[in-house]
Protein backbone atom coordinates (compact mmCIF):
# COMPACT_ATOMS: atom_id res chain seq x y z
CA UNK A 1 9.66 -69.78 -183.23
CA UNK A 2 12.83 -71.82 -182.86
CA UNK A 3 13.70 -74.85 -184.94
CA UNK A 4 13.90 -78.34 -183.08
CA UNK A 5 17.21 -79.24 -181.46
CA UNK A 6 19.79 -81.53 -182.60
CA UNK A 7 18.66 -84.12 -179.75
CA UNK A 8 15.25 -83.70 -180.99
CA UNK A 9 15.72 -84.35 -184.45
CA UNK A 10 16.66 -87.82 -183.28
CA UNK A 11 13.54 -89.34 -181.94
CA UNK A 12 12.38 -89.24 -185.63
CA UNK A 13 15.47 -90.84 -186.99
CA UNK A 14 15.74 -94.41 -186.96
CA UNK A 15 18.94 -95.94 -186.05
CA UNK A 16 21.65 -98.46 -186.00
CA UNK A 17 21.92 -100.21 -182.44
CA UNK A 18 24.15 -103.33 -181.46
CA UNK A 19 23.05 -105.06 -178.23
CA UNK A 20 25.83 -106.84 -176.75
CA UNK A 21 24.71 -109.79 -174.43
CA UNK A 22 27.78 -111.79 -172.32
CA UNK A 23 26.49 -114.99 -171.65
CA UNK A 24 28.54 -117.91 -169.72
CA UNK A 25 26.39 -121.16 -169.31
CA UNK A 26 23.17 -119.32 -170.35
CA UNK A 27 21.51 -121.99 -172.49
CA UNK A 28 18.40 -122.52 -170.24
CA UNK A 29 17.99 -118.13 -169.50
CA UNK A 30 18.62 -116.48 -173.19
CA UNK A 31 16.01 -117.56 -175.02
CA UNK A 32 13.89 -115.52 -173.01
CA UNK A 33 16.04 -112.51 -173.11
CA UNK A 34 16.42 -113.05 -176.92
CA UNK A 35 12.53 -113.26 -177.16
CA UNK A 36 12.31 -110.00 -175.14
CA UNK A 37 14.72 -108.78 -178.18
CA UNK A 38 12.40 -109.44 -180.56
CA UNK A 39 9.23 -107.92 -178.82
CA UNK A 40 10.81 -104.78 -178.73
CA UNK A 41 8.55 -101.84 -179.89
CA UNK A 42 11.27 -99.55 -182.04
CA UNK A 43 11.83 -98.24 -185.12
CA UNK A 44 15.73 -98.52 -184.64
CA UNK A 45 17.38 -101.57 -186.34
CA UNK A 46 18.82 -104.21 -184.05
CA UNK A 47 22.23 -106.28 -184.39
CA UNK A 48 22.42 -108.73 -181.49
CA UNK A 49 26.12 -109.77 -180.33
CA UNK A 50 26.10 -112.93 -177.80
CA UNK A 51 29.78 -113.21 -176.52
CA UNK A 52 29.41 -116.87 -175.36
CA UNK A 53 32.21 -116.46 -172.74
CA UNK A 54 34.03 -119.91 -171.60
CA UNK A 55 30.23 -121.99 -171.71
CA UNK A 56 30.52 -125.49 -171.14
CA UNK A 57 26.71 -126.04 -171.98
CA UNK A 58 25.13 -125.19 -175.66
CA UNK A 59 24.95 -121.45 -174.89
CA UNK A 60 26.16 -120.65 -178.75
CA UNK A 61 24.23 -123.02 -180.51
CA UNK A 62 21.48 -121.57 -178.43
CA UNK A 63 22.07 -118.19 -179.87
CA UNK A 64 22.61 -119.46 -183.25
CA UNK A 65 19.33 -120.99 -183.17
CA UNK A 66 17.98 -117.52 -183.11
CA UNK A 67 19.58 -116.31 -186.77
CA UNK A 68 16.41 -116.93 -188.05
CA UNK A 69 14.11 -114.02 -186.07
CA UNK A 70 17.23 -111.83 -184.73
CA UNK A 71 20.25 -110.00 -186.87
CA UNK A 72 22.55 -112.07 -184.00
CA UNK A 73 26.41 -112.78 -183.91
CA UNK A 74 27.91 -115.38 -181.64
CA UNK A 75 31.07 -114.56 -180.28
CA UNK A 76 34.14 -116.64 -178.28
CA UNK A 77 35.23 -115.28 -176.17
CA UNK A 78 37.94 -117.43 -173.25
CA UNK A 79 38.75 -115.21 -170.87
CA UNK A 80 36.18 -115.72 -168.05
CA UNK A 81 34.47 -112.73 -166.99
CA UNK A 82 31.44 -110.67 -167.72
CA UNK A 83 33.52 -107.39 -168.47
CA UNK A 84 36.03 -109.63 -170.91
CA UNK A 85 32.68 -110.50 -172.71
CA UNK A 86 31.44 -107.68 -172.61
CA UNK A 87 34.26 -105.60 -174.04
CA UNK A 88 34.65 -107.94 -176.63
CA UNK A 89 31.27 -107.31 -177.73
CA UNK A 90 32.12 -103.74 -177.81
CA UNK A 91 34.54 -104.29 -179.79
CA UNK A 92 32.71 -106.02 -182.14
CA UNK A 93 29.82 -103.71 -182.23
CA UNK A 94 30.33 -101.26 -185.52
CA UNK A 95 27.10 -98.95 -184.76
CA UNK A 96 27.37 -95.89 -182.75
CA UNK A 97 24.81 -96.95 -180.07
CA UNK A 98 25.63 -99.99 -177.96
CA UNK A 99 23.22 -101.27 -175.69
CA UNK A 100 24.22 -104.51 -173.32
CA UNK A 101 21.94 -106.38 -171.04
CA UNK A 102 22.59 -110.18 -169.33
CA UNK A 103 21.69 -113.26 -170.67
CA UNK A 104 19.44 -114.05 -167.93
CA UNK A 105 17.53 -111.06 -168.01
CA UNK A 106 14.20 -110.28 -169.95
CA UNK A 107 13.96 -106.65 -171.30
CA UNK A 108 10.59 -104.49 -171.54
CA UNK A 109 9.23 -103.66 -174.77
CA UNK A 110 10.03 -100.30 -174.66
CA UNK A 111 13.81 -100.93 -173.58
CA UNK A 112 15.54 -99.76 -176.97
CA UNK A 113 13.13 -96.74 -177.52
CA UNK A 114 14.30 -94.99 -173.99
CA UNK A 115 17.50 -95.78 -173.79
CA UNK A 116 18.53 -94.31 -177.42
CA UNK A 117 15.95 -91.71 -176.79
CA UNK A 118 18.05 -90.86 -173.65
CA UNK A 119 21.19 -90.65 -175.35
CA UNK A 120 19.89 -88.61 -178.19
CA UNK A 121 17.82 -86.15 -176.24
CA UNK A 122 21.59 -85.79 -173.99
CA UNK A 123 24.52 -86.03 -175.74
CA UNK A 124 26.78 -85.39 -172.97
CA UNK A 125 25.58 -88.22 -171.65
CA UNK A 126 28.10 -91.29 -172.09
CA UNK A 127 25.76 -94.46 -170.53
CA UNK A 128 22.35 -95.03 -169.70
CA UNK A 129 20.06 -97.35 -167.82
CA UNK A 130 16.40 -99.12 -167.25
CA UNK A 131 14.72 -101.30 -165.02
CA UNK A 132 14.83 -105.00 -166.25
CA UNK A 133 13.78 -108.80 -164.61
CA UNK A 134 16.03 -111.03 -163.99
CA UNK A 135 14.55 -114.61 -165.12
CA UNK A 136 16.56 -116.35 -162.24
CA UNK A 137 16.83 -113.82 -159.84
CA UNK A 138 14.89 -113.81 -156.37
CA UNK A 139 11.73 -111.61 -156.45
CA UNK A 140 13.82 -109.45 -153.66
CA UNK A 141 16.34 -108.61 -156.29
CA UNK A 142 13.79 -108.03 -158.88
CA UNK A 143 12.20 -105.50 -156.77
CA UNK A 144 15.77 -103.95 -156.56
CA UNK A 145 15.97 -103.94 -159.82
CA UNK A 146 12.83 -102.30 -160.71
CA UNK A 147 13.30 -99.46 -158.04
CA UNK A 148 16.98 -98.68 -159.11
């Protein structure tokens, strides 16, 4: 019999993952992606990074309100743009899996598990995706969603 494979020695090692969440003018929609953060059924450890990007609302102090149930950063970041707050969540992130998702956008339980255990199991792999729900998104584009 053959040993298990480097990818399989993974699924029983727990690991460091960043989440990187770009929010502009999110204050009313992350809570309940932050909540789906802290549902999540893992035994990875989580560091959140919201990149509040150019808000004009309370979209940090939202996040910050968080410290208390979630190992969560809140970053500036000016230049408008999802991929400017993105990247500069990247950036920030010091783990070797990053995971991002949208502030308006409520995760399954499960989301963390299957996407590392995706990357693990295929190293050649580079990125990754789920199915998710958009909390203000039409149910048309959920259903998109869901069946991408």
């Amino acid at each position: 019999m053959h040993g298990p494979s480097i990818g399989c020695l993974c699924y029983h090692v727990s690991m460091e993952v960043s989440v990187v969440i770009p929010a502009h003018n999110e204050a009313l929609s992350l809570p309940e992606c932050l909540l789906s953060l802290t549902r999540q059924r893992t035994r990875h450890i989580l560091s959140v990074i919201v990149v509040d990007n150019a808000s004009t609302d309370q979209t940090a102090s939202v996040a910050r309100a968080w410290r208390d149930r979630l190992a969560i950063r809140v970053l500036s970041e000016p230049q408008r743009g999802r991929g400017a707050a993105r990247r500069a969540g990247f950036a920030e992130a010091s783990t070797d899996i990053v995971l991002s998702t949208d502030a308006d956008t409520v995760v399954p339980t499960d989301w963390v598990e299957r996407l590392v255990n995706s990357l693990t199991a295929h190293p050649e792999a580079v990125a990754v995706t789920t199915s998710c729900y958009i909390t203000d998104g039409s149910p048309i584009t959920n259903l998109t969603m869901r069946i991408g």
